[in-house]
Protein backbone atom coordinates (compact mmCIF):
# COMPACT_ATOMS: atom_id res chain seq x y z
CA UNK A 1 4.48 -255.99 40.11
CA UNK A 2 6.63 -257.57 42.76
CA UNK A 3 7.03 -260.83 43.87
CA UNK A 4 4.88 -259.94 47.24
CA UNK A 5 1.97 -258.99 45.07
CA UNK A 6 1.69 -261.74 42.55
CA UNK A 7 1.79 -264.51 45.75
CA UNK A 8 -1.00 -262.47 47.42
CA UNK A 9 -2.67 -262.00 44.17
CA UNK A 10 -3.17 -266.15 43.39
CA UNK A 11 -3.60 -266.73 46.89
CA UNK A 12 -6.55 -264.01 46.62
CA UNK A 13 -7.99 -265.66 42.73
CA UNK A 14 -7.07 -269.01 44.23
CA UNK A 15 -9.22 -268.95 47.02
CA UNK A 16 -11.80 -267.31 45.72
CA UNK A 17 -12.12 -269.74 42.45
CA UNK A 18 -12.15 -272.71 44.68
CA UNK A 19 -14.41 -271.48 47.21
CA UNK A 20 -17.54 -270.93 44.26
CA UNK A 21 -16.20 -274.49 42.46
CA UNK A 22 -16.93 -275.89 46.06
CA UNK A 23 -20.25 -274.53 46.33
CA UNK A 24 -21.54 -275.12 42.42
CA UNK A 25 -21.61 -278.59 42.13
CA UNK A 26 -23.28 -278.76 46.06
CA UNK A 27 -25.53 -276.23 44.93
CA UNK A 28 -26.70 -277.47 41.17
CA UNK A 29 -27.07 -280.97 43.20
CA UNK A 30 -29.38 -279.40 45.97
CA UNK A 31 -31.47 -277.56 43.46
CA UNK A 32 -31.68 -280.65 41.12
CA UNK A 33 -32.75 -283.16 43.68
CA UNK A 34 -35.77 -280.25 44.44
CA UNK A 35 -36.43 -279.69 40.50
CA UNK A 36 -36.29 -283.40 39.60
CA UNK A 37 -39.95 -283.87 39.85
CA UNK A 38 -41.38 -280.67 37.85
CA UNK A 39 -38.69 -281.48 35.29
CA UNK A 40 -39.95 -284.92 34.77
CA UNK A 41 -43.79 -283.92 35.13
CA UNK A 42 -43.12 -281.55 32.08
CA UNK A 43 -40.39 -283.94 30.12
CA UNK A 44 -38.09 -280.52 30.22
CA UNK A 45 -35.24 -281.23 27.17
CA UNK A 46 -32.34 -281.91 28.41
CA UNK A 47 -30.71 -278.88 26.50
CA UNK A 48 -33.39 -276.80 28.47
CA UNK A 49 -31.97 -277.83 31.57
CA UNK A 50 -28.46 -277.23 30.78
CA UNK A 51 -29.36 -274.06 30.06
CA UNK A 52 -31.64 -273.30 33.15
CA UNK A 53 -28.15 -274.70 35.51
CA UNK A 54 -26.28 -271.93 33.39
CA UNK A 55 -28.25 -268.86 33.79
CA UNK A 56 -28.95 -270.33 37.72
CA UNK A 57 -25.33 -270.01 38.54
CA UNK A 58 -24.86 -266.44 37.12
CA UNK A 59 -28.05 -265.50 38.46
CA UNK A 60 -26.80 -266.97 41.78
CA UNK A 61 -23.20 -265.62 41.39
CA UNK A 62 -24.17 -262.23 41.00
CA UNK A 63 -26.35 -262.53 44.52
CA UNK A 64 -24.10 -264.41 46.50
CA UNK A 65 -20.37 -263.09 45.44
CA UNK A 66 -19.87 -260.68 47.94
CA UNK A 67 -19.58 -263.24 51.04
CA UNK A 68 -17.62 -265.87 48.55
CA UNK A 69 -15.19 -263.14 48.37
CA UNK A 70 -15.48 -262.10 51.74
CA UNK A 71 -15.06 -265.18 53.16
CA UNK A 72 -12.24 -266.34 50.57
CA UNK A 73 -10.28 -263.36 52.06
CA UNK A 74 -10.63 -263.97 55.23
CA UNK A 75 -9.60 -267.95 55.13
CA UNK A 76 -6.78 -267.27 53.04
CA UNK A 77 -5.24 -263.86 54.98
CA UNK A 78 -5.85 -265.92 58.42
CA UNK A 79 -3.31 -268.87 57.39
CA UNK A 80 -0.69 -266.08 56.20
CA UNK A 81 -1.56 -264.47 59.75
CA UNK A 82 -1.29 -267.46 61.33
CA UNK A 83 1.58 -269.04 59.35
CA UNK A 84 3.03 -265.10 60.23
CA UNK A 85 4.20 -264.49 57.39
CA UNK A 86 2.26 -261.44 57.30
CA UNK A 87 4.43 -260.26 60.62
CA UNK A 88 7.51 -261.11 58.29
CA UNK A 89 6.39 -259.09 55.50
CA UNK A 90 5.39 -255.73 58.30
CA UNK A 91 8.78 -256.40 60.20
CA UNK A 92 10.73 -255.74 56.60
CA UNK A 93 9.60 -252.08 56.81
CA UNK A 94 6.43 -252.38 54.62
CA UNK A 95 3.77 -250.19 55.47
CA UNK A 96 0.22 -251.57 55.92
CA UNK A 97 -1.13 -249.56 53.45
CA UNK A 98 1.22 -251.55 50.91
CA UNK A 99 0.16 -254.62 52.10
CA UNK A 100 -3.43 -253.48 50.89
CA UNK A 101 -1.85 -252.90 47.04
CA UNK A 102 -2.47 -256.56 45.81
CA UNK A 103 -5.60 -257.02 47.67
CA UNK A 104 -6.89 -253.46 45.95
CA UNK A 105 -5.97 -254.50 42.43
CA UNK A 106 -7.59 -257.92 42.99
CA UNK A 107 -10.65 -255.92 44.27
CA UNK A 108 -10.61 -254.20 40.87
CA UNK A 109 -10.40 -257.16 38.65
CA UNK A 110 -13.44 -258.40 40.64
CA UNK A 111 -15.43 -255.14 40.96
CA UNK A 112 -14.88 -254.95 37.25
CA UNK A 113 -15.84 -257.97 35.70
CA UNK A 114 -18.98 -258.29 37.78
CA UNK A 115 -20.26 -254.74 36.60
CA UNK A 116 -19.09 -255.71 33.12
CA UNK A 117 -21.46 -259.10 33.44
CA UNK A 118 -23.85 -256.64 35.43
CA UNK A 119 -24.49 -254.64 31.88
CA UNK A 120 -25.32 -257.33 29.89
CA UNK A 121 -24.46 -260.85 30.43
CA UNK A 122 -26.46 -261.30 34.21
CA UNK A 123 -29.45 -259.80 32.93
CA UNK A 124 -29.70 -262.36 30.30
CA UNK A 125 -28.86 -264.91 32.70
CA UNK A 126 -32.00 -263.68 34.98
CA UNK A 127 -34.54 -263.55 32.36
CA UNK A 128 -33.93 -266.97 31.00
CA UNK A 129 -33.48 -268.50 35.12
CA UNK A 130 -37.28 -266.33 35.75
CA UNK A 131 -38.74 -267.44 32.33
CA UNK A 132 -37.95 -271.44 32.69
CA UNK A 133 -39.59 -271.27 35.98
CA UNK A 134 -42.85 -269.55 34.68
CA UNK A 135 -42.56 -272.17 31.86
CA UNK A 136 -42.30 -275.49 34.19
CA UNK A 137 -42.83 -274.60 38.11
CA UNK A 138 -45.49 -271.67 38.32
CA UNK A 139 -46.97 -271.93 34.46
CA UNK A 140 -50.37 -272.61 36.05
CA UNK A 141 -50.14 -269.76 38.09
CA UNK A 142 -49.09 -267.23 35.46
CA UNK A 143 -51.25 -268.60 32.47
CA UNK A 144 -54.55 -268.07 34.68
CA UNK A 145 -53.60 -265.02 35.97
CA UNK A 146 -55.64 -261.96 36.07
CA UNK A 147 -55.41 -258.16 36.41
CA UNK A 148 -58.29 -256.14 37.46
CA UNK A 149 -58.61 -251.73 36.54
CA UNK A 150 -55.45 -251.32 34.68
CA UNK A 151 -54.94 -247.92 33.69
CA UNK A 152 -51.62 -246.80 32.59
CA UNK A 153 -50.41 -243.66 29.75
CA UNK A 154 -48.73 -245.57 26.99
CA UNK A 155 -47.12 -242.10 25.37
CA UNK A 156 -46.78 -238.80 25.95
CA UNK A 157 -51.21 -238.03 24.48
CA UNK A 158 -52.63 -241.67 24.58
CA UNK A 159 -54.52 -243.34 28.21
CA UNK A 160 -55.71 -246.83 28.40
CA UNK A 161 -58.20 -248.26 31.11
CA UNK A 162 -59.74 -251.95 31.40
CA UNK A 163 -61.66 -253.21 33.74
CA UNK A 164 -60.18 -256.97 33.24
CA UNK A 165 -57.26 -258.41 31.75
CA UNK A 166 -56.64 -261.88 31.55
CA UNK A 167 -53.46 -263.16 30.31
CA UNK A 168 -54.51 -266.77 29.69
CA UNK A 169 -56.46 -265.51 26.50
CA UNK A 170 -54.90 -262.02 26.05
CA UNK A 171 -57.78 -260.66 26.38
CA UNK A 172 -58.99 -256.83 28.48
CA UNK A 173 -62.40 -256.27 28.74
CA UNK A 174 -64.11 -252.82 28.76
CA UNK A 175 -61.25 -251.20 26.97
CA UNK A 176 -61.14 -247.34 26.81
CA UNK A 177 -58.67 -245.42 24.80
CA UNK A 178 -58.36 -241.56 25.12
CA UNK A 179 -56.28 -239.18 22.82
CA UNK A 180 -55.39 -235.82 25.14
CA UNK A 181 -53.20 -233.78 23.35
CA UNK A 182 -52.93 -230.25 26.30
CA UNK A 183 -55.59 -230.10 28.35
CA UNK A 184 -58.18 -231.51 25.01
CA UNK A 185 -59.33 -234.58 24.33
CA UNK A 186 -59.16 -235.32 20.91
CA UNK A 187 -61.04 -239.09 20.42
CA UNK A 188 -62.09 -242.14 22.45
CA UNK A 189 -62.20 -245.28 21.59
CA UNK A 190 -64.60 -247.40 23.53
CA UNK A 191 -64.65 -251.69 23.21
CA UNK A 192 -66.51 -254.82 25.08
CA UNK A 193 -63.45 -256.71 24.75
CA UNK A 194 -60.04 -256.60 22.76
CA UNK A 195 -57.77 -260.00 22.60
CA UNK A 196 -54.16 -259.79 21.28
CA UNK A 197 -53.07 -262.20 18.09
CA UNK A 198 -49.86 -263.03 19.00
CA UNK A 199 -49.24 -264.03 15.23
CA UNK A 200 -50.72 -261.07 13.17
CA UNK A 201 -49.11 -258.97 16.14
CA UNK A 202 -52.25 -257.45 16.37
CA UNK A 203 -55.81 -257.23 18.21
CA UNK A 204 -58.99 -257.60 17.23
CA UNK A 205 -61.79 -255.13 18.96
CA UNK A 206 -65.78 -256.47 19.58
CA UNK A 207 -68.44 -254.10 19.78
CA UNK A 208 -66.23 -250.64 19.33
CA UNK A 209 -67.67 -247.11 19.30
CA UNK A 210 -64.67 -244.17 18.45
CA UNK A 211 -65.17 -240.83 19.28
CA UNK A 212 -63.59 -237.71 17.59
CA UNK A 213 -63.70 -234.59 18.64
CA UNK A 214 -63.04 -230.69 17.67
CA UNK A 215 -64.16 -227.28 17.99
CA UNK A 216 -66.97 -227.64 15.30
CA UNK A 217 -68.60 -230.85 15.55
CA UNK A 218 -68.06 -234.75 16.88
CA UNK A 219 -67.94 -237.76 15.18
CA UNK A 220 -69.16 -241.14 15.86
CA UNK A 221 -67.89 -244.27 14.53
CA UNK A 222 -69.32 -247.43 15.74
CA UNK A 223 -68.31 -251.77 14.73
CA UNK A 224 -69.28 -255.01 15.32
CA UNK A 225 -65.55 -255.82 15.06
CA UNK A 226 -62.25 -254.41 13.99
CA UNK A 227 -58.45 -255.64 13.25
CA UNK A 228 -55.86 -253.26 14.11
CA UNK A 229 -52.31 -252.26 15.71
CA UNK A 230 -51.62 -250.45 18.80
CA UNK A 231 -48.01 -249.36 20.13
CA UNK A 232 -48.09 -251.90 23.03
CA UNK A 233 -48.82 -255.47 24.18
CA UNK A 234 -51.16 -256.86 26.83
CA UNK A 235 -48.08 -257.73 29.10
CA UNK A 236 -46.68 -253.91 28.60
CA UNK A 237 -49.82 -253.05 30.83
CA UNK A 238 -48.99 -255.20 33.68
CA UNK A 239 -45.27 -255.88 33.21
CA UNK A 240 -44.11 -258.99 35.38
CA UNK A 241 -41.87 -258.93 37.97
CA UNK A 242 -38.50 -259.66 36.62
CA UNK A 243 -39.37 -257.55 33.41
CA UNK A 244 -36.18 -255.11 34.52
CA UNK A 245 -34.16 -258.10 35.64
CA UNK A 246 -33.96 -258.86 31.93
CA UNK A 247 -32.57 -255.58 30.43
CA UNK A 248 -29.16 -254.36 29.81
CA UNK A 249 -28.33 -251.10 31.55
CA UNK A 250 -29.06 -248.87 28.75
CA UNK A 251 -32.47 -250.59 27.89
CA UNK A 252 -33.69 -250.29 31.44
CA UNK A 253 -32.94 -246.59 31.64
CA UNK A 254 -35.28 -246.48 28.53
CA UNK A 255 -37.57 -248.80 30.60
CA UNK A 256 -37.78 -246.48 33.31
CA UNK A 257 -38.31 -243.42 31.25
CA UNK A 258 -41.10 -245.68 29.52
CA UNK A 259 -42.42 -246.58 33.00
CA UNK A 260 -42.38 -243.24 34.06
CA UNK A 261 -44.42 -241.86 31.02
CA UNK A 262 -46.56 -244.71 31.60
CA UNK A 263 -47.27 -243.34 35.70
CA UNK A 264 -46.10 -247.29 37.07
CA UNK A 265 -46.48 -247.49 40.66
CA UNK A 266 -42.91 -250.09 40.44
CA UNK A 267 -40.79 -247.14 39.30
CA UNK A 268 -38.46 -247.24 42.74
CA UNK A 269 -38.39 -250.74 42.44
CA UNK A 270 -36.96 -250.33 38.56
CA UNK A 271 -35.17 -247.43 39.84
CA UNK A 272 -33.32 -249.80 42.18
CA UNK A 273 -32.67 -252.36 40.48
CA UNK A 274 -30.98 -249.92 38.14
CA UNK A 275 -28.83 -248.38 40.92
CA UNK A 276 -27.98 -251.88 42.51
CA UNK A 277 -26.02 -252.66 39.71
CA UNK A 278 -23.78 -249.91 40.53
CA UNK A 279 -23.43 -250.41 43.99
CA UNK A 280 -22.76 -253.93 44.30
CA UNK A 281 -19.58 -254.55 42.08
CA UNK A 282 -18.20 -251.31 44.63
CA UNK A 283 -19.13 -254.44 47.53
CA UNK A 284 -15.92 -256.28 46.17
CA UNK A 285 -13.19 -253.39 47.68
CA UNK A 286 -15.33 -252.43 50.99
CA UNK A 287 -15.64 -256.71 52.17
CA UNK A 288 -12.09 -257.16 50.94
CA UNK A 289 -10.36 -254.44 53.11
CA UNK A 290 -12.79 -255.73 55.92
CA UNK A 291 -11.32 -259.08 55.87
CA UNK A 292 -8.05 -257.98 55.42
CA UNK A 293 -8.19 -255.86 58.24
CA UNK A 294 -9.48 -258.22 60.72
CA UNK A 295 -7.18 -261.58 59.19
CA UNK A 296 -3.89 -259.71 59.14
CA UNK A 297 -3.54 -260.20 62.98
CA UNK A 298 -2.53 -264.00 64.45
CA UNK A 299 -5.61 -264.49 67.20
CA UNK A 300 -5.56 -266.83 69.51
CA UNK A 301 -8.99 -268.29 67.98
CA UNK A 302 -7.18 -268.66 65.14
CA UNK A 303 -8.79 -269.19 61.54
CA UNK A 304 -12.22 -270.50 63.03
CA UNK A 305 -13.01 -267.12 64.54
CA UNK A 306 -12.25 -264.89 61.94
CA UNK A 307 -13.89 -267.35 59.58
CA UNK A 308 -16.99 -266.82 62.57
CA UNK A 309 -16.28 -263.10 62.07
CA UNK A 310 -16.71 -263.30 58.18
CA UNK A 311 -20.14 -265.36 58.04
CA UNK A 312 -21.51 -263.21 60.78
CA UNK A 313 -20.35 -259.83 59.09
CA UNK A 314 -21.60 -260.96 55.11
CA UNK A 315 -25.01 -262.44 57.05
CA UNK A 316 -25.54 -258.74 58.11
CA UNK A 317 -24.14 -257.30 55.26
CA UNK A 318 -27.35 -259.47 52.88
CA UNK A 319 -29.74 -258.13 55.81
CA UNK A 320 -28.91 -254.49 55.34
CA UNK A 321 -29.39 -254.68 51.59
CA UNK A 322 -32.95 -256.57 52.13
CA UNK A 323 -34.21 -254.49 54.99
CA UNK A 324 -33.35 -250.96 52.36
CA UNK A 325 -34.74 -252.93 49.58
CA UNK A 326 -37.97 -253.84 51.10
CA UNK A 327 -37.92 -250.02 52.62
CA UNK A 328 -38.19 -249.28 48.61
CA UNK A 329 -41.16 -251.21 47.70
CA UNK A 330 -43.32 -251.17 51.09
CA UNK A 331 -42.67 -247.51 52.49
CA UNK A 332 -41.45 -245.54 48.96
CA UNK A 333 -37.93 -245.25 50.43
CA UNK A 334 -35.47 -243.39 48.09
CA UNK A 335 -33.86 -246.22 45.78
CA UNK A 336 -30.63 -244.57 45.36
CA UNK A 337 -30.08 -244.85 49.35
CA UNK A 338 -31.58 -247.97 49.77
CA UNK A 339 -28.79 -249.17 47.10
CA UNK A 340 -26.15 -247.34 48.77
CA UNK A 341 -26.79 -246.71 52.45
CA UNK A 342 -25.17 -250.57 52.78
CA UNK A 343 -21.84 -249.96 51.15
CA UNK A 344 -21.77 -246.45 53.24
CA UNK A 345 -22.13 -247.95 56.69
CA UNK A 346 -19.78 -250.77 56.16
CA UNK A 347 -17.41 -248.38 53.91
CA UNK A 348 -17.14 -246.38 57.13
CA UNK A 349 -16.90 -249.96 59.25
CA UNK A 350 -13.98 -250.89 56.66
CA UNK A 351 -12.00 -247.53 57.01
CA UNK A 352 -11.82 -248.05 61.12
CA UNK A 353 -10.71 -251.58 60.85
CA UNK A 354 -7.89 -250.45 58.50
CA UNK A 355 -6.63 -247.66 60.43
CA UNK A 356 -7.18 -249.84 63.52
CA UNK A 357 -4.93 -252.22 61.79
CA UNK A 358 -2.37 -250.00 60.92
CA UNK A 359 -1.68 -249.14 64.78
């Protein structure tokens, strides 16, 4: 690696770094001074909230990296551009395209660690930032909750309905289980109500009536009450929101499958989330050639313009990705476009303003 590359290199880590130490401390501040109350009307351990301000600013890194990069690129190449020491470097003989060389492998190192964090670490990070605000700003919200007709297929021969869940006391009411194995139905279980014992791990049925059938005759078995163990939880009927958020990559492929089995109606929203994770560390090379592109050249509005350019460009680039992802959930869009179509159109935007440059 040359001289050239390592200055451009901690120029590009340099800026970047101190752009997100800027904005944590503003930003931990901003969201304390709103917390303050709920933390003090629930006496939150302190540990708690140490914890909460470390899974917020992954959770928040992983959403808002792409225009911290963006910009960082853009602030930094404009005072080489305008301090022209990027004419001095052209006017030695070397190509545009090598001028990109640092920026790419700086692109990589980003792109990288963020899907590496992306597999594993973020997730975390999002189900313990989702689960500390169900436990202390919405917990009377999700305690009273209720779900009315859930039906869902919890394996490949075994169908669930109930007519009411509530997840205050874990309990569904009018609960129906069918066996179908082909196109027969092999037993029913019918029960008034059936509450989940979060100890035993187990549920207790009131008032249950099980049917068997087969070719020769049917058989009726019917209780006042009954203790016993199904292959699912209350909350795997009615997942909550963030329920993906949570898993590593391989676990929500087997969450989808499950999902799937299960006929969800949030499958493209899973399905997304899955493919986002892909598409967003590939953000990191498109934004960074963008910036270079349009920094490299001394303007006469200077820094403040391209820096203008930058928050105008990353501002659209957020809107794109909401307007697709809404598309998903609202209109059944495909979730593997809605992920992607962003990085495509600015991909294409990125390649014009580089051979644009190059002239």
């Amino acid at each position: 690696m040359k001289v050239i590359d390592k200055y451009i290199l901690k120029r590009y880590f340099g800026s970047f770094l101190g752009l997100m130490l800027l904005f944590v401390p503003i930003s931990i501040i901003l969201d304390l001074s709103e917390r303050m109350d709920k933390f003090l009307e629930h006496k939150v351990p302190f540990m708690e909230i140490v914890g909460y301000y470390g899974d917020f600013l992954l959770y928040f890194f992983n959403i808002l990296f792409p225009i911290f990069l963006f910009l960082s690129v853009i602030w930094f190449t404009s005072r080489l551009a305008q301090n022209t020491e990027i004419v001095a470097m052209l006017n030695t003989g070397m190509p545009f395209v090598r001028l990109l060389r640092p920026y790419l492998i700086g692109a990589t190192i980003i792109a990288t660690t963020v899907l590496l964090l992306n597999l594993s670490i973020i997730p975390k990070a999002r189900i313990g930032y989702n689960e500390f605000w169900v436990k202390y700003v919405h917990s009377k919200y999700y305690k009273t909750r209720e779900t009315n007709d859930v039906y869902r297929q919890i394996d490949s021969t075994h169908y669930i309905y109930a007519s009411n869940l509530n997840h205050k006391t874990k309990t569904a009411y009018n609960f129906v289980m069918e066996e179908v194995v082909g196109d027969s139905l092999k037993s029913k279980l019918f029960a008034d109500r059936i509450v989940f014992n979060p100890k035993k791990k187990n549920y207790t049925l009131h008032n249950l009536r099980e049917r068997y059938y087969n070719k020769h005759r049917e058989k009726i078995i019917q209780k006042n009450r009954k203790d016993t163990v199904f292959n699912f939880t209350l909350d795997d009927l009615t997942p909550v929101n963030y329920i993906a958020e949570g898993l590593n990559y391989t676990e929500l492929n087997k969450f989808i499958e499950k999902e799937k089995l299960r006929g969800s109606k949030n499958i493209k929203k899973f399905e997304l989330e899955k493919y986002k994770r892909m598409s967003l560390p590939v953000s990191a090379f498109i934004l960074t050639f963008i910036a270079v592109a349009m920094a490299s050249q001394k303007r006469r509005s200077g820094m403040g313009g391209n820096l203008a350019f930058g928050i105008s460009v990353s501002m659209l680039y957020i809107l794109f990705d909401k307007i697709f992802g809404v598309m998903v959930i609202k209109a059944g869009f495909n979730p593997f476009w809605a992920a992607w179509i962003p990085n495509i159109l600015f991909g294409i935007l990125a390649v014009y303003l580089v051979m644009r440059a190059k002239k």
